[in-house]
C-alpha atoms as a PDB file:
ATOM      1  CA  UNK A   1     -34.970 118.413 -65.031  1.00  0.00           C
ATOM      2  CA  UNK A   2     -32.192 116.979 -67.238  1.00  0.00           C
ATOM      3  CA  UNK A   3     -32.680 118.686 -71.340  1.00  0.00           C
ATOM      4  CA  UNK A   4     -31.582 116.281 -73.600  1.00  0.00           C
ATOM      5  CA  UNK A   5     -31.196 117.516 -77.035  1.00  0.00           C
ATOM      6  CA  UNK A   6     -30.545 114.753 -79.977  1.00  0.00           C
ATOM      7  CA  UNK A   7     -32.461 112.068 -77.810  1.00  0.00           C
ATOM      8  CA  UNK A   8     -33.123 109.785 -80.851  1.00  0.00           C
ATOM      9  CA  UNK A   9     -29.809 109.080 -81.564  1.00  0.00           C
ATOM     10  CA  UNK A  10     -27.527 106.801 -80.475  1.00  0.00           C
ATOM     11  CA  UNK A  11     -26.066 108.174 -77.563  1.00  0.00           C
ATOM     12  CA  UNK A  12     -29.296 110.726 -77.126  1.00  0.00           C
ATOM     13  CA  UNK A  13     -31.725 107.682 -76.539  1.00  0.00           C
ATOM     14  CA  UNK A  14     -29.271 105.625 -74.813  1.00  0.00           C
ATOM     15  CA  UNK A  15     -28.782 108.533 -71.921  1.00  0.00           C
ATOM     16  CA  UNK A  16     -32.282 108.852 -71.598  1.00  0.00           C
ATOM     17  CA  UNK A  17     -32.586 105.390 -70.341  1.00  0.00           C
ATOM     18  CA  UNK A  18     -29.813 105.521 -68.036  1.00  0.00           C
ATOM     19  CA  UNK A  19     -31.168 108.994 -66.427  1.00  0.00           C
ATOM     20  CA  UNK A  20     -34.727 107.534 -66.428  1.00  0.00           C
ATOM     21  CA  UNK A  21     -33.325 104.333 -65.012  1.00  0.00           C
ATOM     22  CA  UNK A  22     -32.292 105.614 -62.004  1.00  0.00           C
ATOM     23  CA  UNK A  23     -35.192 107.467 -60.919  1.00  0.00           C
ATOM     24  CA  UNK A  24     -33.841 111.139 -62.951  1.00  0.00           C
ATOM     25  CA  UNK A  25     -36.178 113.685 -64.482  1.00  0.00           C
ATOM     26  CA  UNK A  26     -35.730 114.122 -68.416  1.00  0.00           C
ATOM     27  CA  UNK A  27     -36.844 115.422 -71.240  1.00  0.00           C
ATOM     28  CA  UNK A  28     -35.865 115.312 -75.032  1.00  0.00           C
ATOM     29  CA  UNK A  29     -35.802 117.356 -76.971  1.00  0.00           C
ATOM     30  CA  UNK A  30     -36.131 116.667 -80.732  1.00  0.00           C
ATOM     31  CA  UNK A  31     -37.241 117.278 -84.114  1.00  0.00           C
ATOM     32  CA  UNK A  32     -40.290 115.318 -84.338  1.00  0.00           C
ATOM     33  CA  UNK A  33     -41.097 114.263 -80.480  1.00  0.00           C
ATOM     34  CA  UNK A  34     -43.036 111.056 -82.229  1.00  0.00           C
ATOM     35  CA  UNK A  35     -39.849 109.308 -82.942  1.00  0.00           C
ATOM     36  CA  UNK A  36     -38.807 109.251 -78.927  1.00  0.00           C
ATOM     37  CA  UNK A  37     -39.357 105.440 -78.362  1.00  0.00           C
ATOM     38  CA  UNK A  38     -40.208 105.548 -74.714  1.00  0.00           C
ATOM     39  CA  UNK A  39     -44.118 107.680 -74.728  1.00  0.00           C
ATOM     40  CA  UNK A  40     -43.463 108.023 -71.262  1.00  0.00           C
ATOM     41  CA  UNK A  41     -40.714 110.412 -71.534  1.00  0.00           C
ATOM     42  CA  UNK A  42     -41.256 114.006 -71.993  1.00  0.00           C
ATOM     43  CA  UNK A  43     -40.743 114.872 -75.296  1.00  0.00           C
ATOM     44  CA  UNK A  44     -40.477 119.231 -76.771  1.00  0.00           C
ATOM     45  CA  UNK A  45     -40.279 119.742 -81.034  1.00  0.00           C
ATOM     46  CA  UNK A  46     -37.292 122.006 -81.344  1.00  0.00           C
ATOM     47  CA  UNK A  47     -35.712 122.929 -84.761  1.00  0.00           C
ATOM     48  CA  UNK A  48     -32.267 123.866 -83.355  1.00  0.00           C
ATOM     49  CA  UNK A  49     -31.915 126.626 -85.813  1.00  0.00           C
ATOM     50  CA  UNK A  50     -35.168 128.041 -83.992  1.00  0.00           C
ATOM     51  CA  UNK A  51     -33.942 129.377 -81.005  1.00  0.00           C
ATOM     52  CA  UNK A  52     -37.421 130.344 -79.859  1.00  0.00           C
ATOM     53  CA  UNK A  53     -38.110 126.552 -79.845  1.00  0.00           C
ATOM     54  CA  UNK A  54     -34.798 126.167 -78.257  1.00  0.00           C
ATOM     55  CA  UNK A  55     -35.780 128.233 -75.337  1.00  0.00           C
ATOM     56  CA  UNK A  56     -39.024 127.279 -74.750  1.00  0.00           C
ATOM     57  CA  UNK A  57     -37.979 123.355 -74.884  1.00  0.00           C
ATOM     58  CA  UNK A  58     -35.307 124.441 -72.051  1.00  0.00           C
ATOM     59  CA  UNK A  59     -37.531 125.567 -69.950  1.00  0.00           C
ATOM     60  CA  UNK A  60     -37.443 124.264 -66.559  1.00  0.00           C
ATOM     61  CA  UNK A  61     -34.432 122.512 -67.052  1.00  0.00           C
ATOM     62  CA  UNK A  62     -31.538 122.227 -64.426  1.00  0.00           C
ATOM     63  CA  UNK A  63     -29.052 120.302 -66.428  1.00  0.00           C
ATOM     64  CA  UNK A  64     -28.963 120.433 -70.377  1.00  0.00           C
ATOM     65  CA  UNK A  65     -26.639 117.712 -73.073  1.00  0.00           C
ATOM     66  CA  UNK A  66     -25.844 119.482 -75.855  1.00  0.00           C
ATOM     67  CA  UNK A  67     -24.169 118.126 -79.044  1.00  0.00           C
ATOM     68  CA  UNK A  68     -23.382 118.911 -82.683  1.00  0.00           C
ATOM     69  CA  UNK A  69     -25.671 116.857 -84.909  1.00  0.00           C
ATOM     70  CA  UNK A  70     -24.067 115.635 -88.694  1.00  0.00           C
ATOM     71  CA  UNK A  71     -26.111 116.099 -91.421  1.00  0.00           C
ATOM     72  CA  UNK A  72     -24.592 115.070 -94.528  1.00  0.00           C
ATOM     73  CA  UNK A  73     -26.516 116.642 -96.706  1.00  0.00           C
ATOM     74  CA  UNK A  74     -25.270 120.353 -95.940  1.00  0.00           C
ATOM     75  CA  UNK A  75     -23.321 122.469 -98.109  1.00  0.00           C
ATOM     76  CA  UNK A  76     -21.905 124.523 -94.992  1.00  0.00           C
ATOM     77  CA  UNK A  77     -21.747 122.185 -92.038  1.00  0.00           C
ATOM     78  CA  UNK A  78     -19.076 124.255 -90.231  1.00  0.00           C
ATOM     79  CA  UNK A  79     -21.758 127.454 -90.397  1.00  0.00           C
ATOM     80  CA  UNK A  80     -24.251 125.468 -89.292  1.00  0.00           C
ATOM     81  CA  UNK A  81     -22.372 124.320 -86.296  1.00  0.00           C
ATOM     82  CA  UNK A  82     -21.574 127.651 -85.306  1.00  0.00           C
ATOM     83  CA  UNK A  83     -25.403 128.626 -85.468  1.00  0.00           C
ATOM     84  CA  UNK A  84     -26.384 125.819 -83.496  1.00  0.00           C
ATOM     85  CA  UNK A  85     -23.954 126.779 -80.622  1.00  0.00           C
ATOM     86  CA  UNK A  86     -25.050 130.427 -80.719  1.00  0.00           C
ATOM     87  CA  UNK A  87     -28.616 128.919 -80.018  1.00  0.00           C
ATOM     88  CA  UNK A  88     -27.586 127.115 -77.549  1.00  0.00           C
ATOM     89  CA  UNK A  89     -25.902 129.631 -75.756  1.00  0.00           C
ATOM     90  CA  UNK A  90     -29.118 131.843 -75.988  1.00  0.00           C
ATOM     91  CA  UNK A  91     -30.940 129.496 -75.051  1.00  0.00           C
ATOM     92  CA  UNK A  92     -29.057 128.733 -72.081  1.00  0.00           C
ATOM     93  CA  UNK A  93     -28.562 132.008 -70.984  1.00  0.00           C
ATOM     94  CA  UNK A  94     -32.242 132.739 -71.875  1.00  0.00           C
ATOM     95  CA  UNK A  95     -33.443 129.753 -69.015  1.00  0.00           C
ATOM     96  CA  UNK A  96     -30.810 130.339 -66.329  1.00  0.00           C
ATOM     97  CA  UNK A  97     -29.027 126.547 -66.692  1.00  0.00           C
ATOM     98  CA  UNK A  98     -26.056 126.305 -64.942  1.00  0.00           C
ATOM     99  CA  UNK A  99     -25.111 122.238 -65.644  1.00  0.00           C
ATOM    100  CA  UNK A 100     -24.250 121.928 -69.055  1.00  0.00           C
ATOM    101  CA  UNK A 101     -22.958 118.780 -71.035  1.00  0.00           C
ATOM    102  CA  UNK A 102     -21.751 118.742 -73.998  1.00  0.00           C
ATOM    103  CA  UNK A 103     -20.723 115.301 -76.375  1.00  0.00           C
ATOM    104  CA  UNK A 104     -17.379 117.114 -77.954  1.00  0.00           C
ATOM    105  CA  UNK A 105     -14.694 114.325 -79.681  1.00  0.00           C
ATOM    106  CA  UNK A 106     -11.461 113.071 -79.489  1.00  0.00           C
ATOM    107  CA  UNK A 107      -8.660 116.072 -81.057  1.00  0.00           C
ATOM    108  CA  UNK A 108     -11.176 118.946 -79.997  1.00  0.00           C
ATOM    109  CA  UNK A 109      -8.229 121.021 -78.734  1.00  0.00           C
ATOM    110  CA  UNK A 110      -6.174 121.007 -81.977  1.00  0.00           C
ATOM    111  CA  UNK A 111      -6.385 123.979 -84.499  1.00  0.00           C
ATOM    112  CA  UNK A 112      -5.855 122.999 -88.272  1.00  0.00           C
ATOM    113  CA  UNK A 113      -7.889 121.305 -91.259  1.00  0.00           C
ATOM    114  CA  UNK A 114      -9.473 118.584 -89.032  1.00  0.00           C
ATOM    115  CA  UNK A 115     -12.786 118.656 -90.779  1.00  0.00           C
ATOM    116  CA  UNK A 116     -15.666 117.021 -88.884  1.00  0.00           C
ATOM    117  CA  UNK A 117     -14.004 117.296 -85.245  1.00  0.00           C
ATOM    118  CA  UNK A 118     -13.845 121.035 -85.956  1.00  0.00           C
ATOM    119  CA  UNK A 119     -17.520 120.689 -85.468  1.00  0.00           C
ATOM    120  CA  UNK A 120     -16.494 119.641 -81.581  1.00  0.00           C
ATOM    121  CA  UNK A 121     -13.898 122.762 -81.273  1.00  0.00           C
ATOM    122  CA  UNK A 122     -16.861 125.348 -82.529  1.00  0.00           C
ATOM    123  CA  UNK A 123     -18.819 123.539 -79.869  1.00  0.00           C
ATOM    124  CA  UNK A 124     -16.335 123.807 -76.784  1.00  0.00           C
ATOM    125  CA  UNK A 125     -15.158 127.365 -77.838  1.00  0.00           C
ATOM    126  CA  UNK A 126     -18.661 128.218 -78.105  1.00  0.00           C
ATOM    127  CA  UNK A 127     -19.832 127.514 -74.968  1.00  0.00           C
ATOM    128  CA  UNK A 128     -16.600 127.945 -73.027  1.00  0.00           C
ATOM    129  CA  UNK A 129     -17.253 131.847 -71.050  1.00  0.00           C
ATOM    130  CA  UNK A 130     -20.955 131.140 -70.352  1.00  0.00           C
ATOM    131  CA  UNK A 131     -21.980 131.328 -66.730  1.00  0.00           C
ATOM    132  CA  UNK A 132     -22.853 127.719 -65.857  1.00  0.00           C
ATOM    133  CA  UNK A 133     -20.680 124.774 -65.177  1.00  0.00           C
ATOM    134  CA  UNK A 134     -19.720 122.985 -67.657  1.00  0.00           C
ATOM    135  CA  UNK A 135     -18.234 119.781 -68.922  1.00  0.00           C
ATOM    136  CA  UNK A 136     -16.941 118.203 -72.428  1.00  0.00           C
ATOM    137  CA  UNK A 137     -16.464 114.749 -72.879  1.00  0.00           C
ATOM    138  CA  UNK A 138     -14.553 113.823 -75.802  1.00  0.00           C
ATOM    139  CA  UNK A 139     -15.287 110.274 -77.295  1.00  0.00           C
ATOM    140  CA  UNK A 140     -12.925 108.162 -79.766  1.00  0.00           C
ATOM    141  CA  UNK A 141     -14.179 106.622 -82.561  1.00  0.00           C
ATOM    142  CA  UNK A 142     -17.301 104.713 -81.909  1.00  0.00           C
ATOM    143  CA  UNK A 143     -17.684 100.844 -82.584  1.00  0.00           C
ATOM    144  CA  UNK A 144     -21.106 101.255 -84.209  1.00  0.00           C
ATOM    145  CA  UNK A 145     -19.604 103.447 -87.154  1.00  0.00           C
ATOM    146  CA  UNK A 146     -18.567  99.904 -88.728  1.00  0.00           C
ATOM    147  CA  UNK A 147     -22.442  98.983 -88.080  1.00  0.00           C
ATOM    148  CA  UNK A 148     -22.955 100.580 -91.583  1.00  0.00           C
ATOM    149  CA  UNK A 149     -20.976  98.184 -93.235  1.00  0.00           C
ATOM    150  CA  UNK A 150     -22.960  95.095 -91.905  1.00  0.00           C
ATOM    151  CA  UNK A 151     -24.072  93.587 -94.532  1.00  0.00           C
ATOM    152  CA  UNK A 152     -21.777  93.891 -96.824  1.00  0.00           C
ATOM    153  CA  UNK A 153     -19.179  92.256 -94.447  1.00  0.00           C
ATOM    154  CA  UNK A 154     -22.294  89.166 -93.888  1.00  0.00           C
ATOM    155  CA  UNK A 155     -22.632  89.053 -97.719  1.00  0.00           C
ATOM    156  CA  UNK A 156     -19.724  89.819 -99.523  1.00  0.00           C
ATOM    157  CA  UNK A 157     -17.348  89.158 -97.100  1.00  0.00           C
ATOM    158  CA  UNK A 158     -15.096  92.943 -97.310  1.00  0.00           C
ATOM    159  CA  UNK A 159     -14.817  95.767 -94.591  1.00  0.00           C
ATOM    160  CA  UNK A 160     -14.499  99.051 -96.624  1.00  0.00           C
ATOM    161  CA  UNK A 161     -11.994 101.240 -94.810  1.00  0.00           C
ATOM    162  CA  UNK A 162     -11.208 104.493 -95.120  1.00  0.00           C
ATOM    163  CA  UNK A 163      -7.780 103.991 -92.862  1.00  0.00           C
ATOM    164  CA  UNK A 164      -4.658 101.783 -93.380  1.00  0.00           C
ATOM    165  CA  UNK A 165      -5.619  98.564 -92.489  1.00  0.00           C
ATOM    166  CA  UNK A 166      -2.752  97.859 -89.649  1.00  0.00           C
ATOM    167  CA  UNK A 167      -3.529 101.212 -87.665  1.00  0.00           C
ATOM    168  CA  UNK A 168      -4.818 100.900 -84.689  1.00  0.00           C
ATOM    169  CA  UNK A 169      -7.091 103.814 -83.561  1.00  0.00           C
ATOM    170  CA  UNK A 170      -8.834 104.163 -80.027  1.00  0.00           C
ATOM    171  CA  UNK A 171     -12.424 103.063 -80.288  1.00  0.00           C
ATOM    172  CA  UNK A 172     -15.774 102.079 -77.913  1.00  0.00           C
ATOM    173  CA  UNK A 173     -19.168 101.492 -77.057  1.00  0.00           C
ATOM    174  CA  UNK A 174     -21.511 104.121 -77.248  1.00  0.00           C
ATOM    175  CA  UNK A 175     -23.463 102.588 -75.041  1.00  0.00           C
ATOM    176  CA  UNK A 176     -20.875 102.874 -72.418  1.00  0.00           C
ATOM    177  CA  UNK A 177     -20.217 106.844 -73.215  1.00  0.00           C
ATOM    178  CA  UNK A 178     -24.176 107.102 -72.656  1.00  0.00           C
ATOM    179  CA  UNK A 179     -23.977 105.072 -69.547  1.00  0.00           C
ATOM    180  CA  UNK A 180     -20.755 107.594 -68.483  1.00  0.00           C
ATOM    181  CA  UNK A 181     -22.670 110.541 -69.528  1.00  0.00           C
ATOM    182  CA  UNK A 182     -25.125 109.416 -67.286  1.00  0.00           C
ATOM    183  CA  UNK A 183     -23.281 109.378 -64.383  1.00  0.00           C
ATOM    184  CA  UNK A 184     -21.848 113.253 -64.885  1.00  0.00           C
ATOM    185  CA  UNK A 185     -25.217 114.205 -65.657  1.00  0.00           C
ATOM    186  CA  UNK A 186     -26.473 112.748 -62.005  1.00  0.00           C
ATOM    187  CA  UNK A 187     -23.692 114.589 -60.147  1.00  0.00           C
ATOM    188  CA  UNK A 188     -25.855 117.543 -57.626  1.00  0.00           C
ATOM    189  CA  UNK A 189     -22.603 119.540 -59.148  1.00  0.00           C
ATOM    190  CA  UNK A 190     -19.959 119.541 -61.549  1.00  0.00           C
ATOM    191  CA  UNK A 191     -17.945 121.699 -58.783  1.00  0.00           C
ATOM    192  CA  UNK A 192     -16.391 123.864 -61.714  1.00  0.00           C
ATOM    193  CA  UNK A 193     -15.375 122.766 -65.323  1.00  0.00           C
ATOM    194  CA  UNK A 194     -13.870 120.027 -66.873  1.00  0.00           C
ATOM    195  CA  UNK A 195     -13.188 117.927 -69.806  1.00  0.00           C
ATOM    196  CA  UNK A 196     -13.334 113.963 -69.871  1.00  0.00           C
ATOM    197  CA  UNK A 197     -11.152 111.936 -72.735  1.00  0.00           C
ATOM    198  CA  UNK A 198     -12.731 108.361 -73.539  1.00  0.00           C
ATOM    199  CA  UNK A 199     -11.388 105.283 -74.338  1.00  0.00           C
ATOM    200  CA  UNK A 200     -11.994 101.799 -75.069  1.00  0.00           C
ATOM    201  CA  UNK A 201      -9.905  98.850 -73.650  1.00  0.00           C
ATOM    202  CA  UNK A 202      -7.355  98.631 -76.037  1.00  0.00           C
ATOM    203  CA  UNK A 203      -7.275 100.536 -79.297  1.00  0.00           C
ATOM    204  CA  UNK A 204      -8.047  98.686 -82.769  1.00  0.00           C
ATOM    205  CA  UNK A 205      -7.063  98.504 -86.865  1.00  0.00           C
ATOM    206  CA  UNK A 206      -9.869  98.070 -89.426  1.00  0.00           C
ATOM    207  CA  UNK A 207      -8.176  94.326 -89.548  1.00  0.00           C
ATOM    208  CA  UNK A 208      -8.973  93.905 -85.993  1.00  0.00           C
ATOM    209  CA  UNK A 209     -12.405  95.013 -86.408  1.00  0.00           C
ATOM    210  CA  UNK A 210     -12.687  92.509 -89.412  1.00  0.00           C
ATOM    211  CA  UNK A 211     -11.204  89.395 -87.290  1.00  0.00           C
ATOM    212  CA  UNK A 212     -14.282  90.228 -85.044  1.00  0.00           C
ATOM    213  CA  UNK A 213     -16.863  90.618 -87.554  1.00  0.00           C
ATOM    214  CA  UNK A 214     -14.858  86.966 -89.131  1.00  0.00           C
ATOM    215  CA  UNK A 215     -15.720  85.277 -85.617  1.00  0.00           C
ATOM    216  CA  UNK A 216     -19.265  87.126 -85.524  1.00  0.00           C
ATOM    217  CA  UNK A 217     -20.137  85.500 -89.236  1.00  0.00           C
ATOM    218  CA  UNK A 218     -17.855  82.595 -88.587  1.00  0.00           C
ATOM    219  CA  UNK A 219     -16.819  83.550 -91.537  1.00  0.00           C
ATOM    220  CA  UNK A 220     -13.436  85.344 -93.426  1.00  0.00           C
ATOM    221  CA  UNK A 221     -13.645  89.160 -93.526  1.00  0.00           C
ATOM    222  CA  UNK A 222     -11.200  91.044 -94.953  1.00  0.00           C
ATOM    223  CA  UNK A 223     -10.563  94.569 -94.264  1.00  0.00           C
ATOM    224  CA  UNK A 224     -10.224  96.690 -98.044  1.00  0.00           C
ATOM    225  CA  UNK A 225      -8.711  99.812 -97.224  1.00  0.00           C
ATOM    226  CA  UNK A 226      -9.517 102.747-100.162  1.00  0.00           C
ATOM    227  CA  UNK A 227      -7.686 104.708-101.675  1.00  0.00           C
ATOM    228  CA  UNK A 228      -7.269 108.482-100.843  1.00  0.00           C
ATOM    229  CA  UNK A 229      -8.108 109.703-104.073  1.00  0.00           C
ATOM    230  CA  UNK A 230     -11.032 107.718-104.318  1.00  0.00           C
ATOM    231  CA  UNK A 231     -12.953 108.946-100.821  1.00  0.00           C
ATOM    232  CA  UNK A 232     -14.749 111.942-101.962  1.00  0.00           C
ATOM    233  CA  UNK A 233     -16.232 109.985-104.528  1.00  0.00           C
ATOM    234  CA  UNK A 234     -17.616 107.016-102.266  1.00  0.00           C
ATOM    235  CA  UNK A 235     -19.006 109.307 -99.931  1.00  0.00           C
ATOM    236  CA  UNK A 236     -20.514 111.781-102.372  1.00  0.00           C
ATOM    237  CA  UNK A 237     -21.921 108.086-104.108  1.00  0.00           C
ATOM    238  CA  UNK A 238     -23.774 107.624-100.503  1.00  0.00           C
ATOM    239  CA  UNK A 239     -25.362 111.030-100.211  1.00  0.00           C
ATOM    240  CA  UNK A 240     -22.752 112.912 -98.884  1.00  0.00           C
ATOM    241  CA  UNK A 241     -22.597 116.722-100.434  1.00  0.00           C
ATOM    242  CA  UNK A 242     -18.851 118.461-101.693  1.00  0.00           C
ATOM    243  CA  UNK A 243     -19.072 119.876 -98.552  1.00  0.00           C
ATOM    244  CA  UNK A 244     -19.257 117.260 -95.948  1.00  0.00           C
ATOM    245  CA  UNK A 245     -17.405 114.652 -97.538  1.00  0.00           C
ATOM    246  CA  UNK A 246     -14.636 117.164 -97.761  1.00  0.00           C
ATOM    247  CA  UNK A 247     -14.560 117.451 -93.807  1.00  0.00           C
ATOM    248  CA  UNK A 248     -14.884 114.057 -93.404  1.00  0.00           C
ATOM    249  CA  UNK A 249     -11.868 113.396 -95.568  1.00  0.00           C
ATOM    250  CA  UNK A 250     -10.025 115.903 -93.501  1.00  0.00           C
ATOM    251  CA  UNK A 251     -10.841 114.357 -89.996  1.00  0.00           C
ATOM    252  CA  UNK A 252     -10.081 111.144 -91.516  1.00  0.00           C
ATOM    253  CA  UNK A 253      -6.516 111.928 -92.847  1.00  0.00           C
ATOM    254  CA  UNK A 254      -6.215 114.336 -88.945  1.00  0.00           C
ATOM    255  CA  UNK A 255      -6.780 110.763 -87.716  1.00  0.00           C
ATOM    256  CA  UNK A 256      -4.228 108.735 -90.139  1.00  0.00           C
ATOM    257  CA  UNK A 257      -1.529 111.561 -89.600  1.00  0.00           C
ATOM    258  CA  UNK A 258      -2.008 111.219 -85.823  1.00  0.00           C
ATOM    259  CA  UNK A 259      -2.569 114.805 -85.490  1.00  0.00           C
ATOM    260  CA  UNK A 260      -5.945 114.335 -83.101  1.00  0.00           C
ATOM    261  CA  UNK A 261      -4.234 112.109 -79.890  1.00  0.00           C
ATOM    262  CA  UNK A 262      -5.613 112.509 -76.507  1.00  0.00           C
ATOM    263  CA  UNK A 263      -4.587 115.886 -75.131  1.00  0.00           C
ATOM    264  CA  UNK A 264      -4.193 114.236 -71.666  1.00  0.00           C
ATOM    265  CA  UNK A 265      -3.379 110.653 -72.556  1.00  0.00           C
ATOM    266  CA  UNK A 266      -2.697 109.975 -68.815  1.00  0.00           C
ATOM    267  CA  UNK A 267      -6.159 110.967 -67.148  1.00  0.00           C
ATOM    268  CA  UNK A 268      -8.040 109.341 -69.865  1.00  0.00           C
ATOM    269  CA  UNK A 269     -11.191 107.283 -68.823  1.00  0.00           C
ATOM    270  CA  UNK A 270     -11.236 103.579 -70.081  1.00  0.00           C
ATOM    271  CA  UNK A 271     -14.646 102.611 -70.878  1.00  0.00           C
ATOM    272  CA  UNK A 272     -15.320  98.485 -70.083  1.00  0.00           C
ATOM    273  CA  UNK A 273     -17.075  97.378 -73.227  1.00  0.00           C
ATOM    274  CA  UNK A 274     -14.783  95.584 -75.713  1.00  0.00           C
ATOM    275  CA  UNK A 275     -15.620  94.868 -79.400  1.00  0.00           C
ATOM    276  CA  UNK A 276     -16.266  91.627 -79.257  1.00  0.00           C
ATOM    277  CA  UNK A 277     -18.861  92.282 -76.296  1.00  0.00           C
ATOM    278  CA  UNK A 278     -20.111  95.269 -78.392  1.00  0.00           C
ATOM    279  CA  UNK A 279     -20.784  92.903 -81.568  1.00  0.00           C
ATOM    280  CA  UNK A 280     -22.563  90.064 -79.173  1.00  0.00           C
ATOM    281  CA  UNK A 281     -25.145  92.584 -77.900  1.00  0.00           C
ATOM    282  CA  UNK A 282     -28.488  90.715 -78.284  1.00  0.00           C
ATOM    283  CA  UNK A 283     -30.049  94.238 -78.314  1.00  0.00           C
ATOM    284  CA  UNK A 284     -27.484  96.221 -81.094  1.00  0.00           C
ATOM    285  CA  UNK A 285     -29.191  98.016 -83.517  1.00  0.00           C
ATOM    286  CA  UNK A 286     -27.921  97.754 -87.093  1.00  0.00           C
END
């Protein structure tokens, strides 16, 4: 049986279809089991700061995908993350897994103020001396974060950006990391550890990403980059707390300083989906 925890979000519900797709056992594991799309699927209510309801919803499992959910209305996100992983590890340990997969990011291995990815280093550190095999996949940045921004690009015609318009950042689909995810997840054994860098086919600027929302509209989009001073306030505007729009500046200005590259640029795994494609989806959710 294949645990997947987070199963209604994007990547979550996106595995589950692969798995189930080809004929794999799942089950997901969520807040409120009601909001798994597919009634077929076996669904377990888990608060994952319950680990009772962790263990019992791991039950039975073989193979469990972990991840750190982002909830920006916390005033301690770090804490929380490091609660969360000490469930999981109970949990784990609890149920006898020995597969474990777990959706890390992009700069997990660097110490330092990187705000929101050190969400992903509590995670791998976390989990790193249990006994089970395990691996990390660390995603770039994912194409659907501009989704958010939709219609304000269809309407007014601007792409807010919190990074210099001309730098070009590694991005992709997150339908492809589901679909890779997948594929580790079907494996009879992970034969050890390891840890998986993704990648998109070529990296992009927010001015990129605007010239293919400008061919999407057929119309002009420009990318508007804002200003450093003014980020806390646009994200506390949207309902982020102090806290969390504090570590989201950080990873943001870890990304502009180029302090979170690819640890092993070389043995990085290019995923096939490129922006364009993404955007043309007839099934994208925005």
């Amino acid at each position: 049986m294949n645990i997947i925890v987070g199963a209604t979000g994007q990547v979550g519900s996106n595995l589950l279809k692969e798995l189930k797709k080809d004929g794999f056992p799942v089950r997901a594991v969520v807040r409120n089991p009601d909001k798994v799309a597919d009634k077929s699927i076996e669904a377990k209510a888990a608060d994952l700061f319950d680990v009772k309801q962790l263990i019992a919803s791991f039950q039975g499992g073989s193979a469990v995908f972990v991840l750190t959910p982002e909830d920006p209305t916390s005033n301690d996100i770090l804490g929380e993350t490091e609660r969360i992983v000490e469930n999981y590890r109970k949990a784990i340990q609890a149920t006898g897994i020995k597969k474990v997969v777990a959706l890390s990011c992009v700069g997990a291995h660097v110490e330092g103020s990187t705000g929101n990815i050190l969400m992903s280093r509590i995670l791998e550190q976390g989990l790193a001396d249990l006994d089970a095999d395990k691996v990390f996949i660390r995603p770039s940045y994912y194409f659907s974060n501009w989704l958010a921004y939709w219609q304000t690009m269809e309407q007014h015609g601007v792409l807010p950006t919190f990074f210099p318009g001309k730098l070009k950042i590694e991005m992709h689909s997150p339908i492809d990391l589901a679909g890779f995810i997948a594929k580790v997840m079907a494996r009879e054994s992970f034969g050890g550890n390891a840890v998986y860098e993704l990648i998109g086919q070529r990296p992009y600027s927010s001015e990129d990403v605007a010239e293919a929302f400008s061919t999407l509209f057929n119309k002009t989009v420009t990318a508007q980059s804002i200003p450093r001073e003014k980020w806390q306030e646009n994200l506390l505007s949207v309902g982020f707390t102090e806290n969390t729009a504090a570590n989201l500046a950080d990873m943001t200005q870890a990304v502009i300083d180029g302090r979170t590259a690819l640890e092993r640029p070389d043995d990085a795994v290019k995923l096939p989906t490129s922006l364009a494609q993404y955007l043309r989806d007839p099934n994208l959710v925005r």
